[in-house]
Protein backbone atom coordinates (compact mmCIF):
# COMPACT_ATOMS: atom_id res chain seq x y z
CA UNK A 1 53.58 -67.32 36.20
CA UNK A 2 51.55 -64.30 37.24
CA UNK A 3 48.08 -64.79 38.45
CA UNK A 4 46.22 -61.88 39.29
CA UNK A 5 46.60 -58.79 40.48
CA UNK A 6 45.20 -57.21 44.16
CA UNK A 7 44.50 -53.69 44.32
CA UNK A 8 45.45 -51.61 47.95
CA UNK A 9 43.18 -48.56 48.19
CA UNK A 10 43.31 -45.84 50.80
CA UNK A 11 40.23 -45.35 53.14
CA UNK A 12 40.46 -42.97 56.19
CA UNK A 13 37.18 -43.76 57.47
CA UNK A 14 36.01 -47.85 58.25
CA UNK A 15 32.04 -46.94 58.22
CA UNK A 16 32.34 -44.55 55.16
CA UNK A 17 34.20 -47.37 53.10
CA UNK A 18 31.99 -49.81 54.02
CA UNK A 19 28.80 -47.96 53.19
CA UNK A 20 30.29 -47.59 49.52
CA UNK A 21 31.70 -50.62 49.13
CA UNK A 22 29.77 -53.00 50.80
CA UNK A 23 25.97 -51.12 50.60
CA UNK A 24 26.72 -49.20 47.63
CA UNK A 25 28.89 -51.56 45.18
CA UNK A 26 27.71 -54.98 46.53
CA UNK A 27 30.87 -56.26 47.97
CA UNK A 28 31.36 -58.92 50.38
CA UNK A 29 33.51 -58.57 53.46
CA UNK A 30 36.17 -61.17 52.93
CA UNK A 31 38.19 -60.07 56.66
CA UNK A 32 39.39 -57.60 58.49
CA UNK A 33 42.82 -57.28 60.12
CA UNK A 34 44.09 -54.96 63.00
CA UNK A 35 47.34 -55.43 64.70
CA UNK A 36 45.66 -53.99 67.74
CA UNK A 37 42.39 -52.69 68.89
CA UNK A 38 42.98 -49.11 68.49
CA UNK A 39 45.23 -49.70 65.49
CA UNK A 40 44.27 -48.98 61.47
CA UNK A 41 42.44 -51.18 59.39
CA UNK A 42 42.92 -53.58 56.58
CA UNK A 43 40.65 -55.45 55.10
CA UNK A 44 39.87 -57.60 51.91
CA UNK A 45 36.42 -57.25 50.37
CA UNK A 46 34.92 -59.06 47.18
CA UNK A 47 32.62 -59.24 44.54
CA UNK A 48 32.53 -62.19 41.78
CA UNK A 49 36.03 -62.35 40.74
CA UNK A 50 37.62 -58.68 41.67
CA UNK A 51 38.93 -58.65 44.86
CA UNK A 52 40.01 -55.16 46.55
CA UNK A 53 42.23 -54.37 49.71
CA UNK A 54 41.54 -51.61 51.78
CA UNK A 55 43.69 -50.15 54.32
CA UNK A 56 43.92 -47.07 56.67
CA UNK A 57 47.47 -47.51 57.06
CA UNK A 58 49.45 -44.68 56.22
CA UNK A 59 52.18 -46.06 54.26
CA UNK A 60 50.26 -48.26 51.97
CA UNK A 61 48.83 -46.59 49.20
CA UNK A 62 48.06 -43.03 48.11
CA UNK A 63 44.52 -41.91 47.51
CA UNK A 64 42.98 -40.74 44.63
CA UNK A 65 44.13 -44.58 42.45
CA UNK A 66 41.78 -45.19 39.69
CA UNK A 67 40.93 -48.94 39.17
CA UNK A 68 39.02 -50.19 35.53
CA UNK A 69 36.83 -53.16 36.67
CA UNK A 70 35.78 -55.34 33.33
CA UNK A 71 31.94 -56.26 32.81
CA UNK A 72 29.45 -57.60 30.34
CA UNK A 73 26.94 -55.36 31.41
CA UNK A 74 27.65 -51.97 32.84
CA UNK A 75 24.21 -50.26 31.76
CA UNK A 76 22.35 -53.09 34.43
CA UNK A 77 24.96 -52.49 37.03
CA UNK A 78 24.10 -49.14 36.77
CA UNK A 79 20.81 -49.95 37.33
CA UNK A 80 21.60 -52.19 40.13
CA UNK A 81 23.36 -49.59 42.20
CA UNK A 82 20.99 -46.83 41.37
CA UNK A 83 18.34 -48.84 43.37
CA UNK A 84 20.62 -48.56 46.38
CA UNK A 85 19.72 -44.81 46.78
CA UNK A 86 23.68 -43.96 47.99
CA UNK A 87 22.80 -40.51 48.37
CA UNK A 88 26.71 -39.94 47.37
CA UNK A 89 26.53 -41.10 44.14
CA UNK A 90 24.66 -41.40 40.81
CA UNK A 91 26.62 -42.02 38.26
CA UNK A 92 25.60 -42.25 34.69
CA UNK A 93 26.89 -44.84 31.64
CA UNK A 94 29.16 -43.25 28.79
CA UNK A 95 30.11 -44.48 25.59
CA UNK A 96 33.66 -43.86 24.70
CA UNK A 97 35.72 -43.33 21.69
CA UNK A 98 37.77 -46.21 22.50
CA UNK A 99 34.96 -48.38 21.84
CA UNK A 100 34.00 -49.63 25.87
CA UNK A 101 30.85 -48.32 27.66
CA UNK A 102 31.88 -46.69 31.08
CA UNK A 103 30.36 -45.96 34.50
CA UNK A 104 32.93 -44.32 36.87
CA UNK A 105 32.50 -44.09 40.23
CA UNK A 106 34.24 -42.43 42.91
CA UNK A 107 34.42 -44.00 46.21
CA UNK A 108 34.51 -41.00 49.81
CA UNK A 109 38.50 -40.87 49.44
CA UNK A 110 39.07 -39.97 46.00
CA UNK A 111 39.42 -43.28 44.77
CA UNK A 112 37.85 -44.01 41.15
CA UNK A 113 36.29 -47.00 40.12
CA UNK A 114 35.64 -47.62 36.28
CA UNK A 115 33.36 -50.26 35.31
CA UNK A 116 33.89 -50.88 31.64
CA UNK A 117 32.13 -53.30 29.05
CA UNK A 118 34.23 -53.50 25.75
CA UNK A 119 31.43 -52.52 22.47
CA UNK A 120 31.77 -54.46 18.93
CA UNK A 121 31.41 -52.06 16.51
């Protein structure tokens, strides 16, 4: 029985990711893991039910993954972060053919994060 999935995205920069996903997106830090002080980091972070690995190890990922996040409301989470002031950032809501509204946002390694809410036509 399969339950869940964990996305591993690249970071190459600890402060940088944490700005963005912690400050930016609203994540929690869940923990952090380093096999030794001067070694790279991974670390699990969360927010309501999506939960997202990040690591600076080399042979874990590639950057520049694209993750599509589900929500009932992407217009007031666009709202939400735009009150942040991420000077990075300021992405706007679409409406797409396929029927979803869409924010994407791109985190400081070229990792894309699509918040979607499905539309009834």
């Amino acid at each position: 029985m399969l339950k869940g999935i964990v996305p591993i995205l690249r970071m190459f920069d600890e402060n940088k990711a944490k700005e963005f996903y912690l400050d930016y997106l609203g994540f929690q830090l869940d923990w952090e893991h380093r096999f030794e002080p001067d070694m790279p980091l991974y670390m699990q972070i969360s927010r309501d039910t999506i939960i997202i690995h990040l690591s600076e190890h080399h042979g874990d990922c590639t950057p520049g993954a694209a993750l599509r996040v589900a929500t009932d409301d992407v217009q007031a989470l666009q709202q939400q972060l735009q009150l942040s002031n991420y000077k990075y950032a300021r992405s706007g809501v679409e409406d797409t053919p396929w029927h979803s509204r869409e924010m994407t946002v791109t985190d400081p390694f070229g990792n894309r994060i699509i918040f979607a809410q499905t539309m009834t036509e």
